[in-house]
PDB file of N, CA and C in Angstrom:
ATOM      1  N   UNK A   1     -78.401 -92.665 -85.998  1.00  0.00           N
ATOM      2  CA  UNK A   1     -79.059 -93.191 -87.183  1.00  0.00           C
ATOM      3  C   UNK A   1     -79.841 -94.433 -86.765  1.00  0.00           C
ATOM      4  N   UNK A   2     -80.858 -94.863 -87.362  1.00  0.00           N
ATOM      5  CA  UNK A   2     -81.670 -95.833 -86.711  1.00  0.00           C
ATOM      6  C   UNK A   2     -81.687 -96.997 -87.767  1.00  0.00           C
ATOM      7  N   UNK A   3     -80.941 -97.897 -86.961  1.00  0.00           N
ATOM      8  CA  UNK A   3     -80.509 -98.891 -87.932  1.00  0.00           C
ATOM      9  C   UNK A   3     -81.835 -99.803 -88.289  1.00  0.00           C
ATOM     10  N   UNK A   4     -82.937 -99.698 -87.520  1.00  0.00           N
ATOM     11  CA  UNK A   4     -84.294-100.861 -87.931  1.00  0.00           C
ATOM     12  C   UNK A   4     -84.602 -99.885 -89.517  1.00  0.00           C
ATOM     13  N   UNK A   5     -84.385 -98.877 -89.523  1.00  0.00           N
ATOM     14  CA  UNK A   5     -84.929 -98.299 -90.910  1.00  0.00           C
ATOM     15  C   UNK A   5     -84.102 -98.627 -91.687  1.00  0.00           C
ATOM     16  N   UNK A   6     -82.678 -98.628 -91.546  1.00  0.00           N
ATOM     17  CA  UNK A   6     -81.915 -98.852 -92.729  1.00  0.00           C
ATOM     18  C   UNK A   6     -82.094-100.599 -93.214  1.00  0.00           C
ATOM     19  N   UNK A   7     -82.099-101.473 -91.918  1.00  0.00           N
ATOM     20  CA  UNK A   7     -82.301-102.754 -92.612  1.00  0.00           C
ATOM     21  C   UNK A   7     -83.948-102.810 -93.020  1.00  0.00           C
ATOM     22  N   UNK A   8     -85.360-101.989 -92.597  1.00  0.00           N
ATOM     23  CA  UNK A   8     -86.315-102.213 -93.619  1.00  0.00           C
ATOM     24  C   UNK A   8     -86.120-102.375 -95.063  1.00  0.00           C
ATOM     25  N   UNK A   9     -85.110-100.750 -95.040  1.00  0.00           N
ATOM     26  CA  UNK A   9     -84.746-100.438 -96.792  1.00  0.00           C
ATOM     27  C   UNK A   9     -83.987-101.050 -97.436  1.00  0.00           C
ATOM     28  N   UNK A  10     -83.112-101.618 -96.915  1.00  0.00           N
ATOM     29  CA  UNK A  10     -82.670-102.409 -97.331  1.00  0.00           C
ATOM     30  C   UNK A  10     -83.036-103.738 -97.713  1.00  0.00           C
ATOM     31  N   UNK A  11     -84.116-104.344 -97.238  1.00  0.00           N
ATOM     32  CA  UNK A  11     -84.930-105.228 -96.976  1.00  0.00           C
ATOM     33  C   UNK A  11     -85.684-104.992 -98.352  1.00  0.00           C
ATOM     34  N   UNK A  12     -86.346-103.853 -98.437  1.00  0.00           N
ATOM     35  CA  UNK A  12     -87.142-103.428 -99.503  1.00  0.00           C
ATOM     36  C   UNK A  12     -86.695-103.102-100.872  1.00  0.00           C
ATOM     37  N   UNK A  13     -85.348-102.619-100.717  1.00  0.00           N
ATOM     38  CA  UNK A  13     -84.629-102.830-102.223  1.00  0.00           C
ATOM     39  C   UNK A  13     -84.397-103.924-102.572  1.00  0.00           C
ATOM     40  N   UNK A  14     -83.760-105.264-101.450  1.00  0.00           N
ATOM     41  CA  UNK A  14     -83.575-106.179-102.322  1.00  0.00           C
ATOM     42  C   UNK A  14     -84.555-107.335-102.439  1.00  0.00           C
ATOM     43  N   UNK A  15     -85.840-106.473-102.193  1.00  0.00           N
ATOM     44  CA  UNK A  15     -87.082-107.564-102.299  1.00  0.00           C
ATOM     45  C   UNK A  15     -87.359-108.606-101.324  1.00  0.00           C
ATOM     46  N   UNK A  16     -86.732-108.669 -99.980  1.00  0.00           N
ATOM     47  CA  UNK A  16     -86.907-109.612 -98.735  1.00  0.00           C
ATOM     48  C   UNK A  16     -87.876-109.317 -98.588  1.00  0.00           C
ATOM     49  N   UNK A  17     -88.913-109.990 -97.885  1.00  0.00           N
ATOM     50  CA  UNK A  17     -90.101-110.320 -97.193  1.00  0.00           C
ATOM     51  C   UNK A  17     -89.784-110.756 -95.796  1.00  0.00           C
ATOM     52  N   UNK A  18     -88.951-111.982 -95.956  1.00  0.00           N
ATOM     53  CA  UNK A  18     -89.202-112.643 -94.367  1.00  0.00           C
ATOM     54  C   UNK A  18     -87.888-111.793 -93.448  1.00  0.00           C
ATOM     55  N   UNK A  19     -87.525-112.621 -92.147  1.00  0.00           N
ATOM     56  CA  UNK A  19     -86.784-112.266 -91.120  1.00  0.00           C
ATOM     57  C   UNK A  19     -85.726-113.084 -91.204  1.00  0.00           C
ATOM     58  N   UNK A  20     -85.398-113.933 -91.541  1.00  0.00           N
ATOM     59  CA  UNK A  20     -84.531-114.541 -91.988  1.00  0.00           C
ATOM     60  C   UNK A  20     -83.349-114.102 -91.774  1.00  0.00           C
ATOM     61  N   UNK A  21     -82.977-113.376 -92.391  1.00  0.00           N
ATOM     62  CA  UNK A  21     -81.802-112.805 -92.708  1.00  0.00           C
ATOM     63  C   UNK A  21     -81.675-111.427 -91.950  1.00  0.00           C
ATOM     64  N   UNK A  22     -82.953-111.252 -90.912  1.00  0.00           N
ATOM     65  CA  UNK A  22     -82.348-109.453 -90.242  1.00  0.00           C
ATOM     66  C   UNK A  22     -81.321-109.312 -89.540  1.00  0.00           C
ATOM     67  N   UNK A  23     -80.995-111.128 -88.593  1.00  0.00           N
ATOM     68  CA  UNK A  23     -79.538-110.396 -87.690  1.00  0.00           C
ATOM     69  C   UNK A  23     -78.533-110.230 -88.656  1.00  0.00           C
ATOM     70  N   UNK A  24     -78.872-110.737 -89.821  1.00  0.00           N
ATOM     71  CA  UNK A  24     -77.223-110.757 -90.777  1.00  0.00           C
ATOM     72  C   UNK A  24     -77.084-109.096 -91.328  1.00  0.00           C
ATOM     73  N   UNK A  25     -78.418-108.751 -91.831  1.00  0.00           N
ATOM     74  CA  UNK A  25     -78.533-107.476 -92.072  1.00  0.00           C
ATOM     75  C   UNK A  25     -78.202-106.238 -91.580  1.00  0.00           C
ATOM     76  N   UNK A  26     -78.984-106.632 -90.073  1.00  0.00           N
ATOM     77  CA  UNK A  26     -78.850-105.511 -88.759  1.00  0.00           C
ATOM     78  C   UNK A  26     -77.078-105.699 -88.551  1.00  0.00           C
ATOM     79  N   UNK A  27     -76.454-106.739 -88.326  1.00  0.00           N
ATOM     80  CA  UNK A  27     -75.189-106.277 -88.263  1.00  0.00           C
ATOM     81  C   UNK A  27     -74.310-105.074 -89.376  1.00  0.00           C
ATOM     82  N   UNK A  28     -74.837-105.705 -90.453  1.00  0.00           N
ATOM     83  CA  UNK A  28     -74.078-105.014 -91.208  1.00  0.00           C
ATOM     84  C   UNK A  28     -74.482-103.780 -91.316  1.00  0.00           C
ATOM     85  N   UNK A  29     -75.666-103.129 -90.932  1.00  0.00           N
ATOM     86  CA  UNK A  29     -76.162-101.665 -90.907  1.00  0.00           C
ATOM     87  C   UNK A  29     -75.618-101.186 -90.032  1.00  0.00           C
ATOM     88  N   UNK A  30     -75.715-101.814 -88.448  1.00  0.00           N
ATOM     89  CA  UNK A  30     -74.573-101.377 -87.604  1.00  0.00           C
ATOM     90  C   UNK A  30     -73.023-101.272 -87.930  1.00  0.00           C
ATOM     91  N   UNK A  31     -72.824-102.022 -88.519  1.00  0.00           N
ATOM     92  CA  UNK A  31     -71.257-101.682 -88.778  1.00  0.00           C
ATOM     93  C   UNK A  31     -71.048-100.558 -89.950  1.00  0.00           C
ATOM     94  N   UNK A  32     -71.882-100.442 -90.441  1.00  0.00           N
ATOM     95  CA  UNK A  32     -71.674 -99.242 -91.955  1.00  0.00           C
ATOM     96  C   UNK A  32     -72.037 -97.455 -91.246  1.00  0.00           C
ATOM     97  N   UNK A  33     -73.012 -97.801 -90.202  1.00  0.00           N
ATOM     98  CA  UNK A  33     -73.109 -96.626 -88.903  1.00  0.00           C
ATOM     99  C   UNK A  33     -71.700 -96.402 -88.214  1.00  0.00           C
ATOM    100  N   UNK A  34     -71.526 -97.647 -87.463  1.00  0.00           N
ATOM    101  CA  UNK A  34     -70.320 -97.217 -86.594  1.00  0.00           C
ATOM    102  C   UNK A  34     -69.083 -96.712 -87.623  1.00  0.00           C
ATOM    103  N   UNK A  35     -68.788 -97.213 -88.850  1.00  0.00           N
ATOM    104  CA  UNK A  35     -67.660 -97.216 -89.772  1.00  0.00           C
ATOM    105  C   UNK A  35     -67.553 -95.549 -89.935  1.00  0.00           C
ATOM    106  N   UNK A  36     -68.385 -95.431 -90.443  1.00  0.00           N
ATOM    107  CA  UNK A  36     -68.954 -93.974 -90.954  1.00  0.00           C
ATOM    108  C   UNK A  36     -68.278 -92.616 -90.213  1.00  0.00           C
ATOM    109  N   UNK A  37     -69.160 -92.906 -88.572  1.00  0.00           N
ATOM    110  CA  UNK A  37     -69.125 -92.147 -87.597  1.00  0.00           C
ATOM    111  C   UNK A  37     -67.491 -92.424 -87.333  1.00  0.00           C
ATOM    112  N   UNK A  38     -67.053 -93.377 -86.570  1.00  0.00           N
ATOM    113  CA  UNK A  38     -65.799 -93.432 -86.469  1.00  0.00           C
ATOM    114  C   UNK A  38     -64.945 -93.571 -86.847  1.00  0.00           C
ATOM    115  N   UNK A  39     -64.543 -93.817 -87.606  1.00  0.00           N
ATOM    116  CA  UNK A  39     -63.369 -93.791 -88.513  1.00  0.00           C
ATOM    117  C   UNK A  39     -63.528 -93.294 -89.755  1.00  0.00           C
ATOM    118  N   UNK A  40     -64.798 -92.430 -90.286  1.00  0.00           N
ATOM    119  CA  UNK A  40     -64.556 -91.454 -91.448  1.00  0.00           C
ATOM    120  C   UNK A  40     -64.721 -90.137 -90.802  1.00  0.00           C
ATOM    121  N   UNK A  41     -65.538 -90.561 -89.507  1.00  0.00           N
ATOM    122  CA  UNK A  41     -65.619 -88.978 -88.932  1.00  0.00           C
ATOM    123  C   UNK A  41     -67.055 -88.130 -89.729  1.00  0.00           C
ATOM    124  N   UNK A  42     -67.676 -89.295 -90.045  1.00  0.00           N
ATOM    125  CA  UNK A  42     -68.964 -88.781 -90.807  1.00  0.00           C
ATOM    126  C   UNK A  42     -70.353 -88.114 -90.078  1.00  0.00           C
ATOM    127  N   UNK A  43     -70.716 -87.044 -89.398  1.00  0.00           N
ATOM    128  CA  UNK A  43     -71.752 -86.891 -87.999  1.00  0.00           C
ATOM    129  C   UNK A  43     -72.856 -87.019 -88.886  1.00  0.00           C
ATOM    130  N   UNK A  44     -73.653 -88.567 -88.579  1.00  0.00           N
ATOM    131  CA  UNK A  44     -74.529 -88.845 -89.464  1.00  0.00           C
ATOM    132  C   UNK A  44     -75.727 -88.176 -88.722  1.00  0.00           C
ATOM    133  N   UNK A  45     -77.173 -87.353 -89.223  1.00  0.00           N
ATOM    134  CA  UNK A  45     -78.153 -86.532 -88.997  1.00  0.00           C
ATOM    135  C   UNK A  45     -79.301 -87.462 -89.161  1.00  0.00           C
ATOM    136  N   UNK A  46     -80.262 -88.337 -88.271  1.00  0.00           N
ATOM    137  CA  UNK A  46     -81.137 -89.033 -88.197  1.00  0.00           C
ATOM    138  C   UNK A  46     -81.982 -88.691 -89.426  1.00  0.00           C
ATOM    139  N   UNK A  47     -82.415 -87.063 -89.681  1.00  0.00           N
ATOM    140  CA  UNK A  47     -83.099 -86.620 -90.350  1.00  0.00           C
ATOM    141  C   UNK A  47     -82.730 -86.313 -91.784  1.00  0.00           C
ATOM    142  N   UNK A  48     -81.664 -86.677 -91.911  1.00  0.00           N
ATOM    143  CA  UNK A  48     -81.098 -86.768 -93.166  1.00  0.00           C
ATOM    144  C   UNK A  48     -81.092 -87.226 -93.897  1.00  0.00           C
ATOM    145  N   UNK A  49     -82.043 -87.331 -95.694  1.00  0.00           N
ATOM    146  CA  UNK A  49     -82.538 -88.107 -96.513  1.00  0.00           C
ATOM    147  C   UNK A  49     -81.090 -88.830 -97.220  1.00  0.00           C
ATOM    148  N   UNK A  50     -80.376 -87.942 -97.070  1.00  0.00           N
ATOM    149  CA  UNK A  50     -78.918 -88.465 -98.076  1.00  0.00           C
ATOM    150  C   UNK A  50     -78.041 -89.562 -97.570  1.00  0.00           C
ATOM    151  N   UNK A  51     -78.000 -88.835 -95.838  1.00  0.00           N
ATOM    152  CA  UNK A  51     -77.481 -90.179 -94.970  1.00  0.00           C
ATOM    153  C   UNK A  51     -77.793 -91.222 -94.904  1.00  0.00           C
ATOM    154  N   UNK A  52     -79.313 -91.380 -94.838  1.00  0.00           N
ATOM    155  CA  UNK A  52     -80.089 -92.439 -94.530  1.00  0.00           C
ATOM    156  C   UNK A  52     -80.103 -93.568 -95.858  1.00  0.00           C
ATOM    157  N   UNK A  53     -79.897 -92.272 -97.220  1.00  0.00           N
ATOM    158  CA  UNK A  53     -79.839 -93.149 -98.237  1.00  0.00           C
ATOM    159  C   UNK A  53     -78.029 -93.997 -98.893  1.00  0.00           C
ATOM    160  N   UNK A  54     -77.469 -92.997 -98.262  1.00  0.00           N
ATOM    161  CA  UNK A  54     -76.161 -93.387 -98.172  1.00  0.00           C
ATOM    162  C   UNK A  54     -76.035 -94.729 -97.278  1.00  0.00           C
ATOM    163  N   UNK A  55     -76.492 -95.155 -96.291  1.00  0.00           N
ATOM    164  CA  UNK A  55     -75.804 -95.552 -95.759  1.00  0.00           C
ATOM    165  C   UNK A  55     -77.145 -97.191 -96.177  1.00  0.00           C
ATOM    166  N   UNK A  56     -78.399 -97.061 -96.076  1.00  0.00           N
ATOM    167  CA  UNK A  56     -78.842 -98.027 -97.121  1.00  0.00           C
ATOM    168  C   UNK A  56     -78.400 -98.448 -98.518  1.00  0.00           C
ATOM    169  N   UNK A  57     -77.459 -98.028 -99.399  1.00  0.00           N
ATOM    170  CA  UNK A  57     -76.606 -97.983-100.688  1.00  0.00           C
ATOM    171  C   UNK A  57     -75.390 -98.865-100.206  1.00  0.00           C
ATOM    172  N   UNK A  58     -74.388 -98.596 -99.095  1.00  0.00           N
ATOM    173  CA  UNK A  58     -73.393 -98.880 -98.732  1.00  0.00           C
ATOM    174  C   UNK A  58     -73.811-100.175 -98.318  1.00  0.00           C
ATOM    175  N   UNK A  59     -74.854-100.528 -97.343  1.00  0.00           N
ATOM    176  CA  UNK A  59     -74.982-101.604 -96.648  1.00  0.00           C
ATOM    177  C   UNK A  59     -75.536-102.731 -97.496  1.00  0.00           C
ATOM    178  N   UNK A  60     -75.767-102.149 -98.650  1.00  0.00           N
ATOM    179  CA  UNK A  60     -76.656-103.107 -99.186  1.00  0.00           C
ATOM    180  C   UNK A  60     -75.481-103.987 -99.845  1.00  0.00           C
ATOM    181  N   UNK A  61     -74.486-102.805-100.446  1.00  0.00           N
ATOM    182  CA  UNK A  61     -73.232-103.515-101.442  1.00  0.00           C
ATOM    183  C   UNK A  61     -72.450-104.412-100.314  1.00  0.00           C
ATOM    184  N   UNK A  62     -72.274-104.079 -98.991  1.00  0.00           N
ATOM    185  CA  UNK A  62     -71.973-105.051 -98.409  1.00  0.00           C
ATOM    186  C   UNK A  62     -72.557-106.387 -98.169  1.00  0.00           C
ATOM    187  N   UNK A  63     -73.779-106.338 -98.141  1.00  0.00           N
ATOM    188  CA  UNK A  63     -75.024-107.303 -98.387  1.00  0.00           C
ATOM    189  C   UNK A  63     -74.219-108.217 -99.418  1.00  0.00           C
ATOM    190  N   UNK A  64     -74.524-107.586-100.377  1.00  0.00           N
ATOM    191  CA  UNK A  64     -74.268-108.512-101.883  1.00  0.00           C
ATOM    192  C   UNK A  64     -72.900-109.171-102.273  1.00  0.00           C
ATOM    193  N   UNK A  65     -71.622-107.746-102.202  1.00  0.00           N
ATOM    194  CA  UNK A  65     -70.629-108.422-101.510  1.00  0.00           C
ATOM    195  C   UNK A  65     -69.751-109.343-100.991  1.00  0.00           C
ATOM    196  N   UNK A  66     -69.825-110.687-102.162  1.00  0.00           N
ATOM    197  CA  UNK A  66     -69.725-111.529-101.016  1.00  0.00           C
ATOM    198  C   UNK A  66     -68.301-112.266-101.504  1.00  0.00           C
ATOM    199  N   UNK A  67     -66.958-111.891-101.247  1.00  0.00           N
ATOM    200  CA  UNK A  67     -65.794-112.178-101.612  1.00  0.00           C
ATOM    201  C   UNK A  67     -65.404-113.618-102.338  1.00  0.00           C
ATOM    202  N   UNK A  68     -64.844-113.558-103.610  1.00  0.00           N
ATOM    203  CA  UNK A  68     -64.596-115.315-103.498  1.00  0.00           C
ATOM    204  C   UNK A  68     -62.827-115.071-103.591  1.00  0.00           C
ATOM    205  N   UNK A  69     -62.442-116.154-103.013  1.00  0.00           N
ATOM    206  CA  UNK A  69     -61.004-115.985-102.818  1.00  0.00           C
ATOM    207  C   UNK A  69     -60.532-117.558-103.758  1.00  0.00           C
ATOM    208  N   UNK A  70     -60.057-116.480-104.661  1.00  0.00           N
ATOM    209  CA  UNK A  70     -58.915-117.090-106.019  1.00  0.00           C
ATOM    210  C   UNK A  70     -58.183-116.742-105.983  1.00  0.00           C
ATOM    211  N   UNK A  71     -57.126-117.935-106.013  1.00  0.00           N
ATOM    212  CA  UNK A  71     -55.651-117.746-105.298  1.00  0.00           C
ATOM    213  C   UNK A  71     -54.688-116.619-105.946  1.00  0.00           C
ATOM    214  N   UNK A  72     -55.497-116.551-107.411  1.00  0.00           N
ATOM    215  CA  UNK A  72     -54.533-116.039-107.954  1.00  0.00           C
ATOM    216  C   UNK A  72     -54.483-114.541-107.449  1.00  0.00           C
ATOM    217  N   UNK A  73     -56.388-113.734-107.427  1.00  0.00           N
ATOM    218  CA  UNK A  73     -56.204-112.728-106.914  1.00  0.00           C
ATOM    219  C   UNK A  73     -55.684-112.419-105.189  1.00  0.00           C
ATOM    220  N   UNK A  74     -55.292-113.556-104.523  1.00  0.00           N
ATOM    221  CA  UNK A  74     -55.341-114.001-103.042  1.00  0.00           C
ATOM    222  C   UNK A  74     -53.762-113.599-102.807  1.00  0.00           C
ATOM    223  N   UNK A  75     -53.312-113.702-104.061  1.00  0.00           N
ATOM    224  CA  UNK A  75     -51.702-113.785-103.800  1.00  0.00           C
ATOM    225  C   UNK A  75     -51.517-112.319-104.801  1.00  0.00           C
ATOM    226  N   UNK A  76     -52.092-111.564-105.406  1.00  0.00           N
ATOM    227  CA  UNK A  76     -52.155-110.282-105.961  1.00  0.00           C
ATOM    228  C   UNK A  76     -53.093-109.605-104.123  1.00  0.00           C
ATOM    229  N   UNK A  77     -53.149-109.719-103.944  1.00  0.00           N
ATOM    230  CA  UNK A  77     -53.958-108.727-102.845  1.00  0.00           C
ATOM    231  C   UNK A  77     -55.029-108.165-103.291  1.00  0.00           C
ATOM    232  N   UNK A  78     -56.124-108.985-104.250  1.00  0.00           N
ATOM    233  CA  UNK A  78     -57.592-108.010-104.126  1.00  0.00           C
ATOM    234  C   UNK A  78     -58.285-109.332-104.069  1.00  0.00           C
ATOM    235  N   UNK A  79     -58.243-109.338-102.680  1.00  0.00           N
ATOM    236  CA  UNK A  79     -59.978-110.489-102.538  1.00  0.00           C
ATOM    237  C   UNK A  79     -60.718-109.450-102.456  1.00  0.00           C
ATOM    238  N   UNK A  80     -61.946-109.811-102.577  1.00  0.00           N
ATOM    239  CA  UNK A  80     -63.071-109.406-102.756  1.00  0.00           C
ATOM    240  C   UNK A  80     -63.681-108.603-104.084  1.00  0.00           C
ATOM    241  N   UNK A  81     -64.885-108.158-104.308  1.00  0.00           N
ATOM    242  CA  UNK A  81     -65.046-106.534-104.741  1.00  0.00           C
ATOM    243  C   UNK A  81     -64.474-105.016-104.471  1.00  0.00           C
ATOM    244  N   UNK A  82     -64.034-104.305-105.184  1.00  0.00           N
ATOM    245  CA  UNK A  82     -64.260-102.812-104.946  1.00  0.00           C
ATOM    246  C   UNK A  82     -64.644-102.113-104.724  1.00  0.00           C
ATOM    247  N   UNK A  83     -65.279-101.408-104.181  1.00  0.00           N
ATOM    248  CA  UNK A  83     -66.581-100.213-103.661  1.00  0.00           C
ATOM    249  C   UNK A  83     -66.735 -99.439-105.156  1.00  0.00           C
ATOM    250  N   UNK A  84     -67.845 -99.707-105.570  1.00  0.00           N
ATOM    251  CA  UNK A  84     -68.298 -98.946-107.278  1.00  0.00           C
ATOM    252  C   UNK A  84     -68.044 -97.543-106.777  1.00  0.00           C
ATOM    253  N   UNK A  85     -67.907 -97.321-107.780  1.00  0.00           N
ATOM    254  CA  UNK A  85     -67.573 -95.949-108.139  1.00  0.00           C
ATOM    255  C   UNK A  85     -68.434 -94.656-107.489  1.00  0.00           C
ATOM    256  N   UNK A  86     -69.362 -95.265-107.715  1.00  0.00           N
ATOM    257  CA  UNK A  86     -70.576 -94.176-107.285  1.00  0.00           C
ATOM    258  C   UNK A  86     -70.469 -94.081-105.748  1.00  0.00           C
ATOM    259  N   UNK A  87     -70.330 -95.591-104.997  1.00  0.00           N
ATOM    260  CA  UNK A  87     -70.291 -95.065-103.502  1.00  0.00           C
ATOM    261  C   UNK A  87     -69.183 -94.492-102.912  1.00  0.00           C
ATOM    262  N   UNK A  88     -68.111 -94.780-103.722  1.00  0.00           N
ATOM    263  CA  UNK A  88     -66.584 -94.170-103.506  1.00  0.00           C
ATOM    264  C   UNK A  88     -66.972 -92.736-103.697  1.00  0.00           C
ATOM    265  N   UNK A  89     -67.899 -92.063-104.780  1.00  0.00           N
ATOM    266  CA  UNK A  89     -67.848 -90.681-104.721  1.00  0.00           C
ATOM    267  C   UNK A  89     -68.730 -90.013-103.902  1.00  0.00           C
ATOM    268  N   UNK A  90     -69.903 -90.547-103.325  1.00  0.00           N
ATOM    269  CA  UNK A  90     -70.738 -90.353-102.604  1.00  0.00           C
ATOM    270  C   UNK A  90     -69.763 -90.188-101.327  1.00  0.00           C
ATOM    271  N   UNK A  91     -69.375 -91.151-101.169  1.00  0.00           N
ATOM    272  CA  UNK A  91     -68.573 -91.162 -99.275  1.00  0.00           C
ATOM    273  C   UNK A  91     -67.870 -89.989 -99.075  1.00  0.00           C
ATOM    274  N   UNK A  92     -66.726 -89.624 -99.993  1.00  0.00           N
ATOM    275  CA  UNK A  92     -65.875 -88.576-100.453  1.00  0.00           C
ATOM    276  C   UNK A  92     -66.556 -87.607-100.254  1.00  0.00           C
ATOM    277  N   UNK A  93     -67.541 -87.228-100.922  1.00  0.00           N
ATOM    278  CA  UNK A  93     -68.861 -86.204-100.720  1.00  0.00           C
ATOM    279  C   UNK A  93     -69.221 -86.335 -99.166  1.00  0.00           C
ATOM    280  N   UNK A  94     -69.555 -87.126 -98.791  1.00  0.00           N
ATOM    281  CA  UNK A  94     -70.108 -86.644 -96.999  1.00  0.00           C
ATOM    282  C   UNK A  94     -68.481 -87.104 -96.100  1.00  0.00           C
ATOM    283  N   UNK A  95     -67.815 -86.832 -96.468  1.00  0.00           N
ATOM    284  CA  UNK A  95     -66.433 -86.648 -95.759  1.00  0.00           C
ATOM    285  C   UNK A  95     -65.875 -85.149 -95.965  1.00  0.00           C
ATOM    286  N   UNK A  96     -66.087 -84.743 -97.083  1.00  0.00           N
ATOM    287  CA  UNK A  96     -65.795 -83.412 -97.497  1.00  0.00           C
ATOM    288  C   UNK A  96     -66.709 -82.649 -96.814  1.00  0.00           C
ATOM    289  N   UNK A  97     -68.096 -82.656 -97.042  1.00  0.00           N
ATOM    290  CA  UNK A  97     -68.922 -82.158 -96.578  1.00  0.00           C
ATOM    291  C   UNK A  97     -68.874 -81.764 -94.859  1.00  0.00           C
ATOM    292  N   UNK A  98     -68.350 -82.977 -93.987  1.00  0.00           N
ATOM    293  CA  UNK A  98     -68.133 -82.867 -92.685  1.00  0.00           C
ATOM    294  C   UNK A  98     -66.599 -82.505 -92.450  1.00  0.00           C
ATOM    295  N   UNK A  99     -65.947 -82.198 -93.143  1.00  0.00           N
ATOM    296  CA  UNK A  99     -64.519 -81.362 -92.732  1.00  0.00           C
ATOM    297  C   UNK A  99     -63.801 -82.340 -92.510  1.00  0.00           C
ATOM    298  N   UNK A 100     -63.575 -83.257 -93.489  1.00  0.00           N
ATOM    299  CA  UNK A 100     -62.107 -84.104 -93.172  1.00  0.00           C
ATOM    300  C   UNK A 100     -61.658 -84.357 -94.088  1.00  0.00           C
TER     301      UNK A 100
END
């Protein structure tokens, strides 16, 4: 998967212009690639409009993402956000789809 496209699009959904922010970006596109592939077992297809858009969707919520830690939820065990609904069913969908 070619991560300079996913951080363009990503770039382009959330209205960036400058460079600023690409190594922060490019990491996280790399890590939503490697996540995918290895440890969901996802064989992502370069040419694949769904992948490509999947995995610009995912990276972006990681983008935004950005945990605040209150003690109260700190000591319940949910820092952060949840993965919405939609990408939870999407993922499920290309996990099923690839046999796991």
């Amino acid at each position: 998967m070619d991560t300079a496209n996913i951080v363009s699009l990503i770039k382009a959904r959330l209205g960036i212009t400058s460079t600023v922010r690409d190594i922060y970006i490019t990491a996280i596109a790399d890590a939503v690639v490697k996540e995918l592939e290895d440890e969901k077992g996802i064989a992502l297809e370069p040419d694949n409009a769904n992948h490509l858009l999947f995995c610009v969707d995912y990276a972006t919520w990681m983008y935004q993402n950005k945990p605040t830690v209150d003690i109260m939820k700190y000591q319940s065990g949910s820092v952060g956000g949840a993965m919405p609904r939609y990408l939870q069913y999407r993922l499920h969908n290309l996990m099923i789809h690839n046999g796991r």
